[in-house]
N, C-alpha and C. Protein backbone atom coordinates (compact mmCIF):
# COMPACT_ATOMS: atom_id res chain seq x y z
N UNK A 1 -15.85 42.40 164.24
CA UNK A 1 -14.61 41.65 164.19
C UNK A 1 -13.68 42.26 163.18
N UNK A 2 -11.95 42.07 163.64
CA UNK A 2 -11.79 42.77 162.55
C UNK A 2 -11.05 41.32 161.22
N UNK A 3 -10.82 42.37 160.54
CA UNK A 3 -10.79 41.58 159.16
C UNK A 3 -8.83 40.57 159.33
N UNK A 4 -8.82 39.28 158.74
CA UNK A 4 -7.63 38.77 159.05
C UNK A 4 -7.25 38.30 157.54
N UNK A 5 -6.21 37.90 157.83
CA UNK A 5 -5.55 38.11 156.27
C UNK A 5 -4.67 36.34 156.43
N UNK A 6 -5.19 35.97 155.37
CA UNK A 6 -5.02 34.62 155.10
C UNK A 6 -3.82 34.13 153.75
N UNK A 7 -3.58 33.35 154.13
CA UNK A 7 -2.36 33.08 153.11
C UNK A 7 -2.80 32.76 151.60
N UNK A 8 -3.99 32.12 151.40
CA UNK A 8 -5.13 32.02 150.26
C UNK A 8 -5.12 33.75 149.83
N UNK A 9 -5.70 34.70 150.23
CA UNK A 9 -5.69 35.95 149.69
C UNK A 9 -4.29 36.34 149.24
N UNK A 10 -3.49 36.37 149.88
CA UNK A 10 -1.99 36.34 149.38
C UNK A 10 -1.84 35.91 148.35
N UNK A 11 -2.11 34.33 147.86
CA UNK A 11 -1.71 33.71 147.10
C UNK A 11 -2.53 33.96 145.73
N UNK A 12 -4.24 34.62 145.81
CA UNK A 12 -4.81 35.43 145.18
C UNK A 12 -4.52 36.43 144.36
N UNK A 13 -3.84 37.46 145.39
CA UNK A 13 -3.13 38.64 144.64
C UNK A 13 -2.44 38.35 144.25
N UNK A 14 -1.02 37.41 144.47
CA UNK A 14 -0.16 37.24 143.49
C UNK A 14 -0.46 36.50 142.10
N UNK A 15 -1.44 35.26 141.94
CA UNK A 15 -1.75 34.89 141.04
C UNK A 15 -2.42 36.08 140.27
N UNK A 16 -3.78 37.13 140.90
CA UNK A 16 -3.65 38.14 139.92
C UNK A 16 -2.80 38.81 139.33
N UNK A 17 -1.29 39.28 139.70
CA UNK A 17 -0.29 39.66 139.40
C UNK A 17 -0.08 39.08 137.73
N UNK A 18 0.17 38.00 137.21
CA UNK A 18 0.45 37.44 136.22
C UNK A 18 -0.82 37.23 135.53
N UNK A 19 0.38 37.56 134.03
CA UNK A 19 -0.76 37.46 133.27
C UNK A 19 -0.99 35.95 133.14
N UNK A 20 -2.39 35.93 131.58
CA UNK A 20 -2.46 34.58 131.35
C UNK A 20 -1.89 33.69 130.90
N UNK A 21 -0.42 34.49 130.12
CA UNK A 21 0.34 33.70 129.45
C UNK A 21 1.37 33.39 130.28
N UNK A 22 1.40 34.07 131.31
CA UNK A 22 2.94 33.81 132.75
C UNK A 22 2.27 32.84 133.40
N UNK A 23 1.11 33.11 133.70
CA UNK A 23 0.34 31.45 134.33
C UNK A 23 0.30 30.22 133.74
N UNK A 24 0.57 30.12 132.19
CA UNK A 24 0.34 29.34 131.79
C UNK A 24 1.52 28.52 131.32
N UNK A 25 2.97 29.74 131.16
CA UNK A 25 4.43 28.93 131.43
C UNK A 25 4.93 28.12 132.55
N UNK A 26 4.16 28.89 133.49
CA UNK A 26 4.26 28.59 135.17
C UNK A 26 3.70 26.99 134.96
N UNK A 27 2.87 27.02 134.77
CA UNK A 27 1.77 25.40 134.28
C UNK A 27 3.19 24.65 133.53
N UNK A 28 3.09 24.93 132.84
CA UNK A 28 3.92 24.17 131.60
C UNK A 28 5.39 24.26 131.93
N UNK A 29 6.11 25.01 133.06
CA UNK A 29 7.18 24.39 133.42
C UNK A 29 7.07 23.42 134.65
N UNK A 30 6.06 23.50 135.42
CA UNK A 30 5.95 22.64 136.37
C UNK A 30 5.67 21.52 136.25
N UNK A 31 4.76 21.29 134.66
CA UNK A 31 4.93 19.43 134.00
C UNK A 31 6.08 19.12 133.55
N UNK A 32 6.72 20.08 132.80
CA UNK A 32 8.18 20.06 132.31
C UNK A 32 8.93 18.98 133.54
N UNK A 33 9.31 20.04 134.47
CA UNK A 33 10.17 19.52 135.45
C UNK A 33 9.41 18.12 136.09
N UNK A 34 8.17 17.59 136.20
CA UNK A 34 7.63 16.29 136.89
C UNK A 34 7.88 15.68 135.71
N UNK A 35 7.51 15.62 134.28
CA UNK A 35 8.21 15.23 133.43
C UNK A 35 9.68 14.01 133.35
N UNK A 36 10.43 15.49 133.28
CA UNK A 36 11.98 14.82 133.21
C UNK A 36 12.47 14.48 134.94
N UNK A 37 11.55 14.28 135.83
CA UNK A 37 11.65 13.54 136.87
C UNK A 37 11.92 12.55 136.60
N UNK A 38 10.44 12.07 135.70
CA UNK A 38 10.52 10.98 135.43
C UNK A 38 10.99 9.89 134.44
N UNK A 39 11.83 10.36 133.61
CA UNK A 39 12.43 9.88 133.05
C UNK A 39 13.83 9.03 133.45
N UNK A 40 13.76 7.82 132.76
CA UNK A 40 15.34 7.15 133.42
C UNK A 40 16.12 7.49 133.07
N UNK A 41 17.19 6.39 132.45
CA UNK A 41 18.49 7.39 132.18
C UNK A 41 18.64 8.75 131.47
N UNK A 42 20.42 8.76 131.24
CA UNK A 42 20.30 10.06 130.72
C UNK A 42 20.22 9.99 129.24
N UNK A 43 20.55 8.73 128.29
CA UNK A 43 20.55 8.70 126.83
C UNK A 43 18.82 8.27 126.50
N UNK A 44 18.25 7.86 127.20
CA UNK A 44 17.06 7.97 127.10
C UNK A 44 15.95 9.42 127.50
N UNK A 45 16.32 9.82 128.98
CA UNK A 45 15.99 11.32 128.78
C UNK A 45 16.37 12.60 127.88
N UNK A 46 17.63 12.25 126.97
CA UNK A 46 18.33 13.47 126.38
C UNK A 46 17.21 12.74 124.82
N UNK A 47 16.88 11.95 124.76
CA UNK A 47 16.08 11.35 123.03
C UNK A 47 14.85 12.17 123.83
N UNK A 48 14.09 11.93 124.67
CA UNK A 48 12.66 12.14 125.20
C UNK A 48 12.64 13.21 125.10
N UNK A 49 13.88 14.20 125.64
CA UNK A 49 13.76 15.49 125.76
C UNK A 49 13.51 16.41 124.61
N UNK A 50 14.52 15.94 123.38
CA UNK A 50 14.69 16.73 121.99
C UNK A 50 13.47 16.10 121.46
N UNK A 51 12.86 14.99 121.66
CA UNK A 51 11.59 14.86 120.95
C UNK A 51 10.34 15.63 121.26
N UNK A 52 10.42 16.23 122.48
CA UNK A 52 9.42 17.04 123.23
C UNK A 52 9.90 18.83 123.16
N UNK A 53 11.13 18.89 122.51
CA UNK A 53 11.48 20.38 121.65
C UNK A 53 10.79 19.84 120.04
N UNK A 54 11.46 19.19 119.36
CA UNK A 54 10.66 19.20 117.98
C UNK A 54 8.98 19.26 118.22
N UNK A 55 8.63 18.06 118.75
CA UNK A 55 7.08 18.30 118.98
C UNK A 55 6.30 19.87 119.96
N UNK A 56 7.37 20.38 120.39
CA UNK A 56 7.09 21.81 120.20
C UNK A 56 7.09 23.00 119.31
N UNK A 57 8.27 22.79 118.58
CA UNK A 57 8.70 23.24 117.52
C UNK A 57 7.52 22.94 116.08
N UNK A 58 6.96 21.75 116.30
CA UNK A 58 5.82 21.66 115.43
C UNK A 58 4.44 21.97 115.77
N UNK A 59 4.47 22.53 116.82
CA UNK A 59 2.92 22.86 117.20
C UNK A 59 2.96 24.03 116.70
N UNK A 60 3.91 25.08 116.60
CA UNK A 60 4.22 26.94 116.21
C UNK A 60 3.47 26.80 114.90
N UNK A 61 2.79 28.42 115.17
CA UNK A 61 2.45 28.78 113.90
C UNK A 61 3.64 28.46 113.16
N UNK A 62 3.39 28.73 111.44
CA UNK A 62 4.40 28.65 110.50
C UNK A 62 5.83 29.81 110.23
N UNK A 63 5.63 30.98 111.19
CA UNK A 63 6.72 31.58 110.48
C UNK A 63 7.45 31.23 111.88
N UNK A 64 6.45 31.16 112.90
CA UNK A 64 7.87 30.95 114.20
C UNK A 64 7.88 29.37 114.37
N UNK A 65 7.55 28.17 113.71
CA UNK A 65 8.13 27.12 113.45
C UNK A 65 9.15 27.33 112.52
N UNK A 66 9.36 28.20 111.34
CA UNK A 66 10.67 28.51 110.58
C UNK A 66 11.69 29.02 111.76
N UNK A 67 11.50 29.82 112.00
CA UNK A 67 12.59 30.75 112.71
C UNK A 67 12.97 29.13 114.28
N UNK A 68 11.94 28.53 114.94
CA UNK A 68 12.39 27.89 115.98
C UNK A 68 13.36 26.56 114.78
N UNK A 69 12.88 26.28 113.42
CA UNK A 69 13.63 25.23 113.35
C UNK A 69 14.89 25.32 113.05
N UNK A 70 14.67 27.03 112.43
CA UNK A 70 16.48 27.23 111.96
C UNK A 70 17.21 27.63 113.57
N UNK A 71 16.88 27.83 114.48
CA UNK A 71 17.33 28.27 115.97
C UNK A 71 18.10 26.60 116.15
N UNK A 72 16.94 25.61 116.35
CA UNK A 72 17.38 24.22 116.31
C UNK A 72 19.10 23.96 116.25
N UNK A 73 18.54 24.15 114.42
CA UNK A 73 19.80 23.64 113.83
C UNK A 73 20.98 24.25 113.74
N UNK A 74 20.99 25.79 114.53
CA UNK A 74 21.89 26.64 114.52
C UNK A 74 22.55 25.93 116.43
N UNK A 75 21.93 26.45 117.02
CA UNK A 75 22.22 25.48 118.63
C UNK A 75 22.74 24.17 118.09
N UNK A 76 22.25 23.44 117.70
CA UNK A 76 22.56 21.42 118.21
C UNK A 76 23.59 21.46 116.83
N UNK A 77 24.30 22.14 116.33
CA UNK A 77 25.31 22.90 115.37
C UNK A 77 26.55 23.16 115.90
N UNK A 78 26.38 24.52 115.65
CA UNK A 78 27.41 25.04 116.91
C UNK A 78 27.96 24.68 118.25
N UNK A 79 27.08 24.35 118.94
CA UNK A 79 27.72 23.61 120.37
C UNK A 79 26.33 22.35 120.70
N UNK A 80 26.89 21.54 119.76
CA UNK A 80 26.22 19.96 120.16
C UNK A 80 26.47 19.42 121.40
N UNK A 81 26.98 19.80 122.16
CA UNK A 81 26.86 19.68 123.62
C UNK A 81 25.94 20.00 124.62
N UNK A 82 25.35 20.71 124.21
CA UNK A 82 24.09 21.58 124.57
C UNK A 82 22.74 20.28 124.03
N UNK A 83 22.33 20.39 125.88
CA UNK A 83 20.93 18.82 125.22
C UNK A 83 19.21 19.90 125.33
N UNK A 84 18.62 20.09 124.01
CA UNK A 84 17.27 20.57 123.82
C UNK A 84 16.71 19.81 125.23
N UNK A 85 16.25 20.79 125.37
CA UNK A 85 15.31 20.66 126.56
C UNK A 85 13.74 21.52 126.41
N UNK A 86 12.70 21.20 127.21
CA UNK A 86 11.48 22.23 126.88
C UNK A 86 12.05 23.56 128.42
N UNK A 87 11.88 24.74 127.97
CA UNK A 87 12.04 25.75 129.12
C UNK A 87 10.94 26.24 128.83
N UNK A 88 10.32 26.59 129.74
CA UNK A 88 8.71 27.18 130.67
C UNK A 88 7.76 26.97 128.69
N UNK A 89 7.76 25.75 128.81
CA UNK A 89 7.13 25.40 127.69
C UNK A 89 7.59 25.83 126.07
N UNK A 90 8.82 26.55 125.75
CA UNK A 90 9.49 26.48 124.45
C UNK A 90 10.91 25.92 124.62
N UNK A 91 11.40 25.74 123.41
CA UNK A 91 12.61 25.31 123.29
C UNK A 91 13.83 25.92 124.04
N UNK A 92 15.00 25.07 124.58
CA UNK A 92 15.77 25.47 125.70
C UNK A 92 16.82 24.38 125.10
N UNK A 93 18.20 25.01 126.05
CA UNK A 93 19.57 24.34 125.80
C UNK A 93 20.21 24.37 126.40
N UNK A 94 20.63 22.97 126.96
CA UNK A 94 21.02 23.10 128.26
C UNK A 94 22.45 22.26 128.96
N UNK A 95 23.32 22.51 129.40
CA UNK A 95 24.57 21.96 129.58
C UNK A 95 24.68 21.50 131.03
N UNK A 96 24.90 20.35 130.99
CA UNK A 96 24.85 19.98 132.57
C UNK A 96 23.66 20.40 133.47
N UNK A 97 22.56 20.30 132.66
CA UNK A 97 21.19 20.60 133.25
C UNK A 97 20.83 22.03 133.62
N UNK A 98 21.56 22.68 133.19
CA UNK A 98 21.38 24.81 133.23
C UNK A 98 21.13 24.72 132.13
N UNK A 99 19.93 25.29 132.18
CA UNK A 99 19.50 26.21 130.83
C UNK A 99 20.90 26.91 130.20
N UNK A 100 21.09 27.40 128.88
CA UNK A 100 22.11 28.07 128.49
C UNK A 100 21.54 28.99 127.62
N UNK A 101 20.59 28.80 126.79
CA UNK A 101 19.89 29.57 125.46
C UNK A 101 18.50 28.42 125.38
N UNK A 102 17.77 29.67 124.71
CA UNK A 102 16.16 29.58 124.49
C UNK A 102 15.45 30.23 123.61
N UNK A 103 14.85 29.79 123.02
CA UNK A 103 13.78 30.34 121.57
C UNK A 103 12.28 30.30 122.31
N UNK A 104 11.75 31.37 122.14
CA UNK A 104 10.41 31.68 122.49
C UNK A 104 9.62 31.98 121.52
N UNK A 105 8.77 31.79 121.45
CA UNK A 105 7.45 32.15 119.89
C UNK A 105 6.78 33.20 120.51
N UNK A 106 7.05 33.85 119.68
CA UNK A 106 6.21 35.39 119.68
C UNK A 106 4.74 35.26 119.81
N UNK A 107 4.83 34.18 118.81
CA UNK A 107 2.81 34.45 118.61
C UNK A 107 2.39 33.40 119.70
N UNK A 108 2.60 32.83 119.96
CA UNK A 108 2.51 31.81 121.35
C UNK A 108 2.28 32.82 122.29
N UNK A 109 3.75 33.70 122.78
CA UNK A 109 3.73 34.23 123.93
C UNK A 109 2.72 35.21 123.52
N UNK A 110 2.05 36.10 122.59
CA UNK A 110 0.67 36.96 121.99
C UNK A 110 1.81 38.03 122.18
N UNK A 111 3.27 38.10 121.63
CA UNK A 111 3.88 39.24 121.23
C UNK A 111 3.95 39.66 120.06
N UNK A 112 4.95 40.73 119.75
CA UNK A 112 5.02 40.87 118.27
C UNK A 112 6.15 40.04 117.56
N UNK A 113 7.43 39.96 118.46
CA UNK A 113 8.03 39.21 117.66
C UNK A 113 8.50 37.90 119.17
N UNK A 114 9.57 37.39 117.94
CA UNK A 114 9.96 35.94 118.94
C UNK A 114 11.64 36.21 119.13
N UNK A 115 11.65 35.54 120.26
CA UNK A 115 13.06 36.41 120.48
C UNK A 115 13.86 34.43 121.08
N UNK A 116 15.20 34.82 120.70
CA UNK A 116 16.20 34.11 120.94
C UNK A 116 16.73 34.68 122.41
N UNK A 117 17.59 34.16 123.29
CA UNK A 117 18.03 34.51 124.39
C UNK A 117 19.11 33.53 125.29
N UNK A 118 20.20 34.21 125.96
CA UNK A 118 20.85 33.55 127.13
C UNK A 118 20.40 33.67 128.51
N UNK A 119 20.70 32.76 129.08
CA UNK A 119 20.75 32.90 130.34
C UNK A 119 22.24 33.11 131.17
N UNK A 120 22.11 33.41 132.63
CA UNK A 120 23.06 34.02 133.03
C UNK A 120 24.40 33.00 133.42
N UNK A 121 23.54 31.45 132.39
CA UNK A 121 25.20 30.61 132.57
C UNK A 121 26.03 30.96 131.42
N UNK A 122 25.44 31.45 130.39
CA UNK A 122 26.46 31.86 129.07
C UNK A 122 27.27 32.84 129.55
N UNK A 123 28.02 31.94 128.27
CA UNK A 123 29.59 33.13 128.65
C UNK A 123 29.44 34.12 127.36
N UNK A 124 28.51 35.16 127.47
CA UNK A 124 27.84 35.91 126.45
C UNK A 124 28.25 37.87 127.21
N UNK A 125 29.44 37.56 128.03
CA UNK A 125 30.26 39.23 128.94
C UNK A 125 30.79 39.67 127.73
N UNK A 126 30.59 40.70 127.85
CA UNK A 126 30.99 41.61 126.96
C UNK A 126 32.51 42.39 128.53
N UNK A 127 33.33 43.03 127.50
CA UNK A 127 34.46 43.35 128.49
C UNK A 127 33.76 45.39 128.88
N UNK A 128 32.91 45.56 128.10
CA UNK A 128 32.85 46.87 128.33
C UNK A 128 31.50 46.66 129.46
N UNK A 129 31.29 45.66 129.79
CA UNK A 129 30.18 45.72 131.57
C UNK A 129 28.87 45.40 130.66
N UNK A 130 28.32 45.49 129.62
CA UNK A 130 27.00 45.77 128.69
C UNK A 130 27.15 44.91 127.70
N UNK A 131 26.26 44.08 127.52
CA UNK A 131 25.81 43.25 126.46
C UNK A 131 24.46 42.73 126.58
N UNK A 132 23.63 42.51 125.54
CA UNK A 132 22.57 41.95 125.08
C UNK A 132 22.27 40.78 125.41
N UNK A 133 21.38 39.94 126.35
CA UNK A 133 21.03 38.30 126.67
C UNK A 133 19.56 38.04 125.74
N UNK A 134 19.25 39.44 125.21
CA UNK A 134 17.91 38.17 124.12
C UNK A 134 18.24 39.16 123.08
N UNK A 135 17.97 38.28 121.98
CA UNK A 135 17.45 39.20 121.03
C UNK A 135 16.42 38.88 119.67
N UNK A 136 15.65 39.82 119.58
CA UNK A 136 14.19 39.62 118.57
C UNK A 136 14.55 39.10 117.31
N UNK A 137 13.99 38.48 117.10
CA UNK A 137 13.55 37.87 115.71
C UNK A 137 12.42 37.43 114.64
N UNK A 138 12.87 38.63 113.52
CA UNK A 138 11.67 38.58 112.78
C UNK A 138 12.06 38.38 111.61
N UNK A 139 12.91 38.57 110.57
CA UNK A 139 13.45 37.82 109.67
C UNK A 139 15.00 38.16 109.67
N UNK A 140 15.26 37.41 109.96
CA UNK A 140 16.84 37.53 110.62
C UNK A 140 17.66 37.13 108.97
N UNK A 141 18.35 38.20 108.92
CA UNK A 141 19.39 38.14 107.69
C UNK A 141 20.60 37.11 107.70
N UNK A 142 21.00 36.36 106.66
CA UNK A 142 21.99 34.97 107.10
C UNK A 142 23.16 35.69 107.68
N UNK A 143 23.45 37.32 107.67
CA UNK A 143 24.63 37.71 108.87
C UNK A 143 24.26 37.82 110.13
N UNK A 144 22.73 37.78 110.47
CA UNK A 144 22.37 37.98 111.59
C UNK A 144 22.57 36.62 111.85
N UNK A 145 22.36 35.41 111.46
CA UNK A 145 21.97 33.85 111.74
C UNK A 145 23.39 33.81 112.49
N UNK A 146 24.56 34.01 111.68
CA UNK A 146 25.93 34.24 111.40
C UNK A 146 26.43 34.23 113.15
N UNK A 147 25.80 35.55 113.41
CA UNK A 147 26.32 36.36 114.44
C UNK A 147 25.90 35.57 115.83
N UNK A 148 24.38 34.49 115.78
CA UNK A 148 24.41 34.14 116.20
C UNK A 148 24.65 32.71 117.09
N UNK A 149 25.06 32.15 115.56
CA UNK A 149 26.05 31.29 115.91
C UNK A 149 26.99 31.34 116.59
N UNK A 150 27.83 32.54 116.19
CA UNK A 150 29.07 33.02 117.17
C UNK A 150 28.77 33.03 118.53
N UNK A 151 27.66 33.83 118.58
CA UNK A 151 27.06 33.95 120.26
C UNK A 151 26.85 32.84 120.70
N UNK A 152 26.55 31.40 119.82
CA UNK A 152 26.00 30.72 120.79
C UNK A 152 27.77 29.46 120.85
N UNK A 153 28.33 29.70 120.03
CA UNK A 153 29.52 29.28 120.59
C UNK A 153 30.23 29.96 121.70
N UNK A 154 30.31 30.81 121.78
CA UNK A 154 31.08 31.77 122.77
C UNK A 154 30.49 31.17 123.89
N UNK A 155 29.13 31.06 123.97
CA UNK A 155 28.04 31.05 125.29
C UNK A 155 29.13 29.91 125.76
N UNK A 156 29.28 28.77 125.01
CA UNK A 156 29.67 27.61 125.82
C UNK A 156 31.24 27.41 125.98
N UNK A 157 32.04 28.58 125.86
CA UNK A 157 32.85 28.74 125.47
C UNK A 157 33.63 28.56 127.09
């Protein structure tokens, strides 16, 4: 007989595809989103939500709980319009329910460093076609903090 190819093997190889830590955002955004399903309103989901970024923000080792809390207070700062949200299990910011910017933990994700980042709703265009949507962080100088404040005003700009 010959051999037939099943949608299970498919779904095999692709789960081999990812690693353990992409499987495990995959996990952790898919409670995310059943989550804030379930939540009622929106002044009650926007408290639930930032309480489930801090209580992320406190699970981080200690140097990327520094770096996620000054990210925090630099975001809900600069453009307090922007409601903390959890994205694929770290901190996220989000305007009218789009992600906008996100802090990832390095040592979480088993990288070297932890990186800050936009997504493609920020208004983060550069006019010469090229600009930067993440960038690393490992002890970020108060002109670097600076700079990204700017960025993250502009984003919502």
């Amino acid at each position: 007989m010959g051999s037939t190819s099943t949608s299970g093997g498919k779904n095999a190889e692709a789960a081999a595809s990812f690693s353990e830590q992409e499987r495990q955002a995959m996990k952790e955004r898919a409670a995310e989103l059943k989550s804030q399903a379930r939540r009622g309103g929106s002044e009650g989901k926007a408290a639930a939500n930032e309480a489930d970024v801090l209580a992320k923000i406190a699970e981080m080792p200690e140097s990327d709980r520094v770096l996620a809390e000054r990210v925090h207070a630099l975001v809900t700062t600069a453009a307090p319009e922007l409601a903390p949200k959890l994205y694929y299990g770290q901190p996220g910011y989000a305007r009218k329910g789009k992600m906008l910017c996100f802090f990832r933990s390095g040592q979480m994700d088993k990288e070297r460093y932890s990186t800050f980042g936009f997504s493609a709703e920020a208004n983060v265009d550069d006019a010469s076609g090229v600009w930067p949507t993440s960038y690393a962080l490992t002890e970020p100088t108060e002109a670097a903090w600076k700079h990204l404040a700017e960025l993250v005003e502009r984003a919502v700009s």
